[in-house]
PDB file of N, CA and C in Angstrom:
ATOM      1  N   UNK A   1      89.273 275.033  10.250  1.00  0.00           N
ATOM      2  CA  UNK A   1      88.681 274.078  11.173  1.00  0.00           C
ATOM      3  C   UNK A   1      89.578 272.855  11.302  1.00  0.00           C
ATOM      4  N   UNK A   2      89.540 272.332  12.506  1.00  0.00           N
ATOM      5  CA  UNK A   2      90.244 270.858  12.513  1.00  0.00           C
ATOM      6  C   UNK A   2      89.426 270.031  12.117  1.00  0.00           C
ATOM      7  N   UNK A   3      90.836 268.736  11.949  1.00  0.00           N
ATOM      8  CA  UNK A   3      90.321 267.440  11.366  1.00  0.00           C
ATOM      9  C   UNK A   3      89.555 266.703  12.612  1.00  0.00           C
ATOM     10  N   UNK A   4      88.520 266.285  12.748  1.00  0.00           N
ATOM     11  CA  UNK A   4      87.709 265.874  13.808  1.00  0.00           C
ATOM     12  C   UNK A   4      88.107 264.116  13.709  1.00  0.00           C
ATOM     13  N   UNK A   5      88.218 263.579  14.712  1.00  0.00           N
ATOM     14  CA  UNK A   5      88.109 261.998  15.062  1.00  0.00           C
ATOM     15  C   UNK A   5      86.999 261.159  14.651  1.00  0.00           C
ATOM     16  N   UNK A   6      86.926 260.335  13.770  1.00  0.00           N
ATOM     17  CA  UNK A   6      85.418 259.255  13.876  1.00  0.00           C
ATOM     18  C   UNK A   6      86.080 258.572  14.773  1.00  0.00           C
ATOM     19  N   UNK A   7      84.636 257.382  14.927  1.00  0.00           N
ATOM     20  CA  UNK A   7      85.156 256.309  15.676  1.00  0.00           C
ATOM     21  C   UNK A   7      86.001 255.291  14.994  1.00  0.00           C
ATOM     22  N   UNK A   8      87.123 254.998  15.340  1.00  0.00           N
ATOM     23  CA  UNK A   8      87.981 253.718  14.787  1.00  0.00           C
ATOM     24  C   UNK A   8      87.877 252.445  15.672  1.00  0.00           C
ATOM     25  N   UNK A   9      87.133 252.671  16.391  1.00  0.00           N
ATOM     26  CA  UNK A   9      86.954 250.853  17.100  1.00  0.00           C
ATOM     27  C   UNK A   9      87.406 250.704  18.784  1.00  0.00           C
ATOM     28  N   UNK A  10      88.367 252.136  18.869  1.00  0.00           N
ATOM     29  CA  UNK A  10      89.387 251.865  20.008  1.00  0.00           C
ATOM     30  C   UNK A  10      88.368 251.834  21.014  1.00  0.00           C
ATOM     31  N   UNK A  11      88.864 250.989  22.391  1.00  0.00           N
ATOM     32  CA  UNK A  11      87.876 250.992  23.032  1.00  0.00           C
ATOM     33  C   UNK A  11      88.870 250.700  24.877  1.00  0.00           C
ATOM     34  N   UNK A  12      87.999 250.529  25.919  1.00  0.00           N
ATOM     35  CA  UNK A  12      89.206 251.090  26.788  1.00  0.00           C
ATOM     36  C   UNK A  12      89.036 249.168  27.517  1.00  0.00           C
ATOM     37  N   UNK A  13      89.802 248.836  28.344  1.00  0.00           N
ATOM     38  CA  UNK A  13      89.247 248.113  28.812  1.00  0.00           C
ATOM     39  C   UNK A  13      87.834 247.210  29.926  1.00  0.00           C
ATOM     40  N   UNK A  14      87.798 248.322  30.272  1.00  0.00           N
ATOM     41  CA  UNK A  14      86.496 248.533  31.122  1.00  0.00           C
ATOM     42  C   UNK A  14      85.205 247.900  30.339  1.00  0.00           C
ATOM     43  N   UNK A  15      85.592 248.569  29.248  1.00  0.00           N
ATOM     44  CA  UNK A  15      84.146 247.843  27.931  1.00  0.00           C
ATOM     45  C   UNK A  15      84.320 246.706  27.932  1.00  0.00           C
ATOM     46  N   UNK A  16      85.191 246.259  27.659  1.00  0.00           N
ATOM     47  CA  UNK A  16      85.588 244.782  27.529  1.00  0.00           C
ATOM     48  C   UNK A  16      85.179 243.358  28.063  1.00  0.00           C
ATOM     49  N   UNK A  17      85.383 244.251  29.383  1.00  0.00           N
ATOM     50  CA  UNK A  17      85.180 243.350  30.792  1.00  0.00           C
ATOM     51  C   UNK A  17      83.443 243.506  30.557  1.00  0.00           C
ATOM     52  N   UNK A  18      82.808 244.493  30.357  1.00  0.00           N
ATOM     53  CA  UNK A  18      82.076 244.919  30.953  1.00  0.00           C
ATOM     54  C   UNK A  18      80.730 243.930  29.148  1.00  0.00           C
ATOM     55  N   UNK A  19      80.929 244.072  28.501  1.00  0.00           N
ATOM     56  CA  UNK A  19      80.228 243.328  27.565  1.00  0.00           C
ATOM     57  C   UNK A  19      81.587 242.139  26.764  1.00  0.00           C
ATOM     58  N   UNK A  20      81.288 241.101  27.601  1.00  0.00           N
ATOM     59  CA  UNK A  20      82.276 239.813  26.985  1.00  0.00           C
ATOM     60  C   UNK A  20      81.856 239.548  25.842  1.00  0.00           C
ATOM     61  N   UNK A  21      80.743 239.696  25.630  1.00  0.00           N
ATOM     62  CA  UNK A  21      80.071 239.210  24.161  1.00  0.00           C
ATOM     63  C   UNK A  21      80.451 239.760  22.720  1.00  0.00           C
ATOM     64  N   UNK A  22      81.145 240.930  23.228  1.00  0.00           N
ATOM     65  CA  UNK A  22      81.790 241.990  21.952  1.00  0.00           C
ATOM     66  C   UNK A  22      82.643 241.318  21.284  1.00  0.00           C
ATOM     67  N   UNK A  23      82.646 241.645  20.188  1.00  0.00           N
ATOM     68  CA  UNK A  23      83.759 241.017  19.104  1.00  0.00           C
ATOM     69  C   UNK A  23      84.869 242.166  19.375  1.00  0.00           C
ATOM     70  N   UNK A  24      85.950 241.721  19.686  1.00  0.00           N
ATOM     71  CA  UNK A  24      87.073 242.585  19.846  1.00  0.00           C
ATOM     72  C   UNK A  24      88.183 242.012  19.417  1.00  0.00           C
ATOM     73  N   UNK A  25      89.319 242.455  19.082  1.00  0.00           N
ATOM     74  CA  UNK A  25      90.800 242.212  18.788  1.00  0.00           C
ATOM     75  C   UNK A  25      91.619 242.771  20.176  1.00  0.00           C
ATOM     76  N   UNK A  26      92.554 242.688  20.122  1.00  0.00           N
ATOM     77  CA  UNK A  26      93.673 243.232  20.775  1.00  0.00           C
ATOM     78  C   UNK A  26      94.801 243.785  19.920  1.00  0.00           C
ATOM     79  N   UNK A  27      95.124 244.638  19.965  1.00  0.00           N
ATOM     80  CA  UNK A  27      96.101 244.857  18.513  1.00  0.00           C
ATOM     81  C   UNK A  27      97.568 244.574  18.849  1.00  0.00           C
ATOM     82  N   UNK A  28      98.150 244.564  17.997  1.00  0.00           N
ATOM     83  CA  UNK A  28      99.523 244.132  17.970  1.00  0.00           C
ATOM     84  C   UNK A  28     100.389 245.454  18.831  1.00  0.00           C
ATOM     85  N   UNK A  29     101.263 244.689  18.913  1.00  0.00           N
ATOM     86  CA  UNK A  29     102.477 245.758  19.925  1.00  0.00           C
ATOM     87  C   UNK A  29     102.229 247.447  18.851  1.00  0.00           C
ATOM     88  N   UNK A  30     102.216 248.092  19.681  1.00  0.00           N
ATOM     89  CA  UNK A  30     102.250 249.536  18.408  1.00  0.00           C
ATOM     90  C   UNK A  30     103.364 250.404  19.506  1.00  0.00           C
ATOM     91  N   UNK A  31     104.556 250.558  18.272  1.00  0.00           N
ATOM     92  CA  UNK A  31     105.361 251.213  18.358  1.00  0.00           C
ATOM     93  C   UNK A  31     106.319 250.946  19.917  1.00  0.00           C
ATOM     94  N   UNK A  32     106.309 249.752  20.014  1.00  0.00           N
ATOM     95  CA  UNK A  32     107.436 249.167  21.328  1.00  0.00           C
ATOM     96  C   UNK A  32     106.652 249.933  22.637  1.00  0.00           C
ATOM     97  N   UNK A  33     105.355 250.588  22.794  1.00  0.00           N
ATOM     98  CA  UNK A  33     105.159 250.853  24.155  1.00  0.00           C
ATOM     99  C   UNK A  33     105.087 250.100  25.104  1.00  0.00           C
ATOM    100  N   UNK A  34     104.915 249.694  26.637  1.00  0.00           N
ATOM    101  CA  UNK A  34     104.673 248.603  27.537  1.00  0.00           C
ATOM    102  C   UNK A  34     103.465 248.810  27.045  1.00  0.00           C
ATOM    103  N   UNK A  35     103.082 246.931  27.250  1.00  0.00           N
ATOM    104  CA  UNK A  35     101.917 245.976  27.099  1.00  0.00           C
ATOM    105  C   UNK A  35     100.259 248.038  27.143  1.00  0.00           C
ATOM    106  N   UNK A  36     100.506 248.505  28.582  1.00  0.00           N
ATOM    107  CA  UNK A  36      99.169 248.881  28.882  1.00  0.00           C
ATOM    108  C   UNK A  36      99.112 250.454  28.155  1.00  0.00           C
ATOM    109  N   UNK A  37     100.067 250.096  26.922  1.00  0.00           N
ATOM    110  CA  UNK A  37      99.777 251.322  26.054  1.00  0.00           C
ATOM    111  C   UNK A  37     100.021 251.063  24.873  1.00  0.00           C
ATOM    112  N   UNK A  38     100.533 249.582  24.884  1.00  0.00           N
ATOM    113  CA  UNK A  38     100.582 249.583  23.725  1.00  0.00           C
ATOM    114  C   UNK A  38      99.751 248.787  22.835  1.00  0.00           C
ATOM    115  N   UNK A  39      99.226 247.583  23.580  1.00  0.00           N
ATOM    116  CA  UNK A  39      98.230 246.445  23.153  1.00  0.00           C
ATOM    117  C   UNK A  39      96.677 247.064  23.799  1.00  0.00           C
ATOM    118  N   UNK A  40      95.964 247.326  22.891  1.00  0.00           N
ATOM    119  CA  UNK A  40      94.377 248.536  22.984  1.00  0.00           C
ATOM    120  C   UNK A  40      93.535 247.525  22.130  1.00  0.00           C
ATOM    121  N   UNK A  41      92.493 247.619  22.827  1.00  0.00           N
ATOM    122  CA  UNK A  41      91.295 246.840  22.121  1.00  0.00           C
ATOM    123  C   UNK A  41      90.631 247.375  20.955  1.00  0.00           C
ATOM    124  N   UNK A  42      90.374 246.860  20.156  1.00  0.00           N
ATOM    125  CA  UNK A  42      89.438 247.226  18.951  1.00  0.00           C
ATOM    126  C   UNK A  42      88.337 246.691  18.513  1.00  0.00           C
ATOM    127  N   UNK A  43      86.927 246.922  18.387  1.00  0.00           N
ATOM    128  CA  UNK A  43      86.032 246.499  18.503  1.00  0.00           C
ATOM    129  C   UNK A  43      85.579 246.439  16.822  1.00  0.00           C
ATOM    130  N   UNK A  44      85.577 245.054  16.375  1.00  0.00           N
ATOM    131  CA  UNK A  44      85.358 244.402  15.099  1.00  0.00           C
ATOM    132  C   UNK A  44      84.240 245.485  14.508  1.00  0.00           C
ATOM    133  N   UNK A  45      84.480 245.659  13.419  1.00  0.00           N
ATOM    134  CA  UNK A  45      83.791 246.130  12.741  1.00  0.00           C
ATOM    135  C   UNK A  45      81.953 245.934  12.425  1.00  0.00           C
ATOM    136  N   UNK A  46      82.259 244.770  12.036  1.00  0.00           N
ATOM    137  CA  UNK A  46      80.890 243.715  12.357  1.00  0.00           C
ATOM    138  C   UNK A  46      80.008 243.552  13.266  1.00  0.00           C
ATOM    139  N   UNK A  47      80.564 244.067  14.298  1.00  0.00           N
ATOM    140  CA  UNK A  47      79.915 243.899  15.618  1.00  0.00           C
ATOM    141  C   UNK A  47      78.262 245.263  15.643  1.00  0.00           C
ATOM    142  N   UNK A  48      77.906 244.972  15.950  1.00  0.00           N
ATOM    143  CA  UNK A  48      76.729 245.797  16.016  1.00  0.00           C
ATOM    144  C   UNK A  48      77.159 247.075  17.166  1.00  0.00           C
ATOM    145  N   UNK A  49      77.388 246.698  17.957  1.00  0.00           N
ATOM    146  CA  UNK A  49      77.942 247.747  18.809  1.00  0.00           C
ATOM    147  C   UNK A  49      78.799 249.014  17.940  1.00  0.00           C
ATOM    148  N   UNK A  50      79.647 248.350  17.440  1.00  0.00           N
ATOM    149  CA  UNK A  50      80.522 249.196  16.210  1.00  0.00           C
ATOM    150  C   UNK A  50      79.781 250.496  15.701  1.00  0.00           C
ATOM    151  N   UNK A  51      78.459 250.101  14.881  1.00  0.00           N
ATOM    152  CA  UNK A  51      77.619 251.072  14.186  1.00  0.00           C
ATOM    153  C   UNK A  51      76.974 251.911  15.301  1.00  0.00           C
ATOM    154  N   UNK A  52      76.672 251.314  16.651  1.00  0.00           N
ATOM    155  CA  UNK A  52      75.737 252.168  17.287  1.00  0.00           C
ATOM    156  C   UNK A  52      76.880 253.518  18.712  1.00  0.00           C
ATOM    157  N   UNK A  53      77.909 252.798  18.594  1.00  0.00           N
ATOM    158  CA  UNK A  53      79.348 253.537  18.964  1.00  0.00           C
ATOM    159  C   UNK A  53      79.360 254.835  18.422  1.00  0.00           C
ATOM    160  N   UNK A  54      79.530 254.062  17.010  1.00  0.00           N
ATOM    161  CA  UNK A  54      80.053 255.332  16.213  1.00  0.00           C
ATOM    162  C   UNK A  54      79.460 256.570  15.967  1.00  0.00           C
ATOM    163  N   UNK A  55      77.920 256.328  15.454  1.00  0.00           N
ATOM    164  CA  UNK A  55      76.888 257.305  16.019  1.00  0.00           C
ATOM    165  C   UNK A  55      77.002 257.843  16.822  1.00  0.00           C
ATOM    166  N   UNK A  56      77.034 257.628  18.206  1.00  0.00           N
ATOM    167  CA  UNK A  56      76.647 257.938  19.106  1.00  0.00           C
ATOM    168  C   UNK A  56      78.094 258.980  18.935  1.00  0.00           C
ATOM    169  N   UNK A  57      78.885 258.861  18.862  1.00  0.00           N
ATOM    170  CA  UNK A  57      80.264 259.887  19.035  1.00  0.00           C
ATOM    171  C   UNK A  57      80.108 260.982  17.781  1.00  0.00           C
ATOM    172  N   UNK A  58      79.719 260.573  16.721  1.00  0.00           N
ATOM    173  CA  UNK A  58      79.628 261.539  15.695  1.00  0.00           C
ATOM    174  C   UNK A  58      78.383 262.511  16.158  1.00  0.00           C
ATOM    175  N   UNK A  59      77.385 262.010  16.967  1.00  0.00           N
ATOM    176  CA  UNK A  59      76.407 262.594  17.258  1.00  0.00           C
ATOM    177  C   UNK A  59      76.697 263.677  18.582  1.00  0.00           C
ATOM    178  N   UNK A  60      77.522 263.349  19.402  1.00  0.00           N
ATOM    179  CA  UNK A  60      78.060 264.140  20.274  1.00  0.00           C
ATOM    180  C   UNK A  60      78.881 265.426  20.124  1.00  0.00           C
ATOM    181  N   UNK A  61      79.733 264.711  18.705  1.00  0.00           N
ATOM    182  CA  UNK A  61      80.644 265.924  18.236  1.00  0.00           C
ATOM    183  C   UNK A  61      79.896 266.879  17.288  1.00  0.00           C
ATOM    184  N   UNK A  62      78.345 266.271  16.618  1.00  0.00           N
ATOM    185  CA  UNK A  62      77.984 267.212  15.737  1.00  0.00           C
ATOM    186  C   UNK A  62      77.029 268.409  16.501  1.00  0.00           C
ATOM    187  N   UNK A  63      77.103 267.886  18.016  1.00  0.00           N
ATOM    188  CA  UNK A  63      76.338 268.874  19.032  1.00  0.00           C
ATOM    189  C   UNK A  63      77.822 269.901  19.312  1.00  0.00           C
ATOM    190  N   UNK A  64      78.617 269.537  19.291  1.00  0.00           N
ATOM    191  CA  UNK A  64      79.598 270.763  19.997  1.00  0.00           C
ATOM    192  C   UNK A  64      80.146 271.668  18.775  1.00  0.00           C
ATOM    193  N   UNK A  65      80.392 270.697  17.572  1.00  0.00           N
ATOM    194  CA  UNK A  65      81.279 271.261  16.238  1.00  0.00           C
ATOM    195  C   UNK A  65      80.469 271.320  14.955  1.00  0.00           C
ATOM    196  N   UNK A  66      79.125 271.251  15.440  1.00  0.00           N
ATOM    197  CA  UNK A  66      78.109 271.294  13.876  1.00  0.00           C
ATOM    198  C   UNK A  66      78.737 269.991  13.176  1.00  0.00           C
ATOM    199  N   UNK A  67      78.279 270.369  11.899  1.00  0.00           N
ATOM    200  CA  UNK A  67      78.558 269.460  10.767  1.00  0.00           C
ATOM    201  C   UNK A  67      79.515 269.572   9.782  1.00  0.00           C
ATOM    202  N   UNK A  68      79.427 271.050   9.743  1.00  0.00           N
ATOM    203  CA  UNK A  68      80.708 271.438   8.635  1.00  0.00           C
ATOM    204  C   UNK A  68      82.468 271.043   9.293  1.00  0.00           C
ATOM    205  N   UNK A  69      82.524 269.942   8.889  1.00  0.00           N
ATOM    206  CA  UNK A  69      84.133 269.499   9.219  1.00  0.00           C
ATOM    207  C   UNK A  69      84.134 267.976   8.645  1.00  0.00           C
ATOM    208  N   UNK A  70      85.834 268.114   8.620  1.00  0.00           N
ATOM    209  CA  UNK A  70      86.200 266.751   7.939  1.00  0.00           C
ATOM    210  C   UNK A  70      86.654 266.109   9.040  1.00  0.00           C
ATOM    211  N   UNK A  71      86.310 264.444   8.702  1.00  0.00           N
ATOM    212  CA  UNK A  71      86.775 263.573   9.786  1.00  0.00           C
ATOM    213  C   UNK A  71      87.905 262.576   9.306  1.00  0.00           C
ATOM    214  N   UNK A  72      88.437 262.384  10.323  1.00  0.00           N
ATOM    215  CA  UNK A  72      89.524 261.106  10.019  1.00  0.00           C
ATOM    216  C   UNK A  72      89.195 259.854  10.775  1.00  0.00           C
ATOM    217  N   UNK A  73      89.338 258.525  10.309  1.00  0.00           N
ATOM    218  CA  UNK A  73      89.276 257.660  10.786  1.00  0.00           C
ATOM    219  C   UNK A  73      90.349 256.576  10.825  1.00  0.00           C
ATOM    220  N   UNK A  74      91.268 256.183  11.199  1.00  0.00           N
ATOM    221  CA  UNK A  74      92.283 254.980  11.374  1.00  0.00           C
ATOM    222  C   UNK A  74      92.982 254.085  12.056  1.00  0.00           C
ATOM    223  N   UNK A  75      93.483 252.947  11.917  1.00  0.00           N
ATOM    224  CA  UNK A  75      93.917 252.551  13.492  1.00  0.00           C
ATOM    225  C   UNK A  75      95.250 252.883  13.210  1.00  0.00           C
ATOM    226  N   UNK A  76      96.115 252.936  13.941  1.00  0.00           N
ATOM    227  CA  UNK A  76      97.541 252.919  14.378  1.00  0.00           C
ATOM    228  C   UNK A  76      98.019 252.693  13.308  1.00  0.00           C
ATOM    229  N   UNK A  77      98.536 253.589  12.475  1.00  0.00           N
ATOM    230  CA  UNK A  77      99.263 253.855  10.388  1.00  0.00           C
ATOM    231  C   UNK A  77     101.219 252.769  11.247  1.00  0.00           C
ATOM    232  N   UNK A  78     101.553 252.975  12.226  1.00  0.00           N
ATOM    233  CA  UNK A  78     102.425 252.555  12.610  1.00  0.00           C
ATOM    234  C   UNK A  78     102.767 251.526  12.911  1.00  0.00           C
ATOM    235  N   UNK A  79     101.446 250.077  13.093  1.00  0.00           N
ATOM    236  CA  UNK A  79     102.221 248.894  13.007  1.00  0.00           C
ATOM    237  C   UNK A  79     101.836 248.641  12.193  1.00  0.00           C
ATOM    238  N   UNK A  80     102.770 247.222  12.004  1.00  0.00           N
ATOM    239  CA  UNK A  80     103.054 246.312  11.441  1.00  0.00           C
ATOM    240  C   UNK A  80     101.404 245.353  10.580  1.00  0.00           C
ATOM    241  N   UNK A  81     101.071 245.265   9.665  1.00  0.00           N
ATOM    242  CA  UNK A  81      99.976 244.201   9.481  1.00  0.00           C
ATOM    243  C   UNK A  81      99.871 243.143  10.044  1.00  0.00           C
TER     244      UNK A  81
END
């Protein structure tokens, strides 16, 4: 079986715009791409949205792929702190 995706925060811009109130980051340059691939929003951990996100995606994938599988979760292992 594959390694399945959790949610890591990423989020597109549309959300953004679309709830200002979100706690979000912008992340640092990752891996020299231009600005609109390389700087991606991430939605704070803390944020309440965060917990009800993440659900909601684990809950989607446990309708297509059951339960039996391992997940990975991380942001970008490639930049910089």
């Amino acid at each position: 079986k594959p390694v399945l995706p959790a949610f890591a925060g990423f989020l597109p811009p549309a959300f953004v715009q679309k709830h200002p109130e979100a706690k979000v980051t912008q992340s640092a340059d990752w891996n020299n791409f231009p600005g609109e691939y390389g700087f991606v929003y991430l939605l704070e951990s803390v944020d309440p949205m965060f917990q009800t996100i993440g659900k909601a995606f684990i809950e989607e994938q446990t309708k297509l792929y059951s339960t039996d599988n391992i997940y990975q979760c991380d942001t970008y292992n490639e930049m910089n702190p």
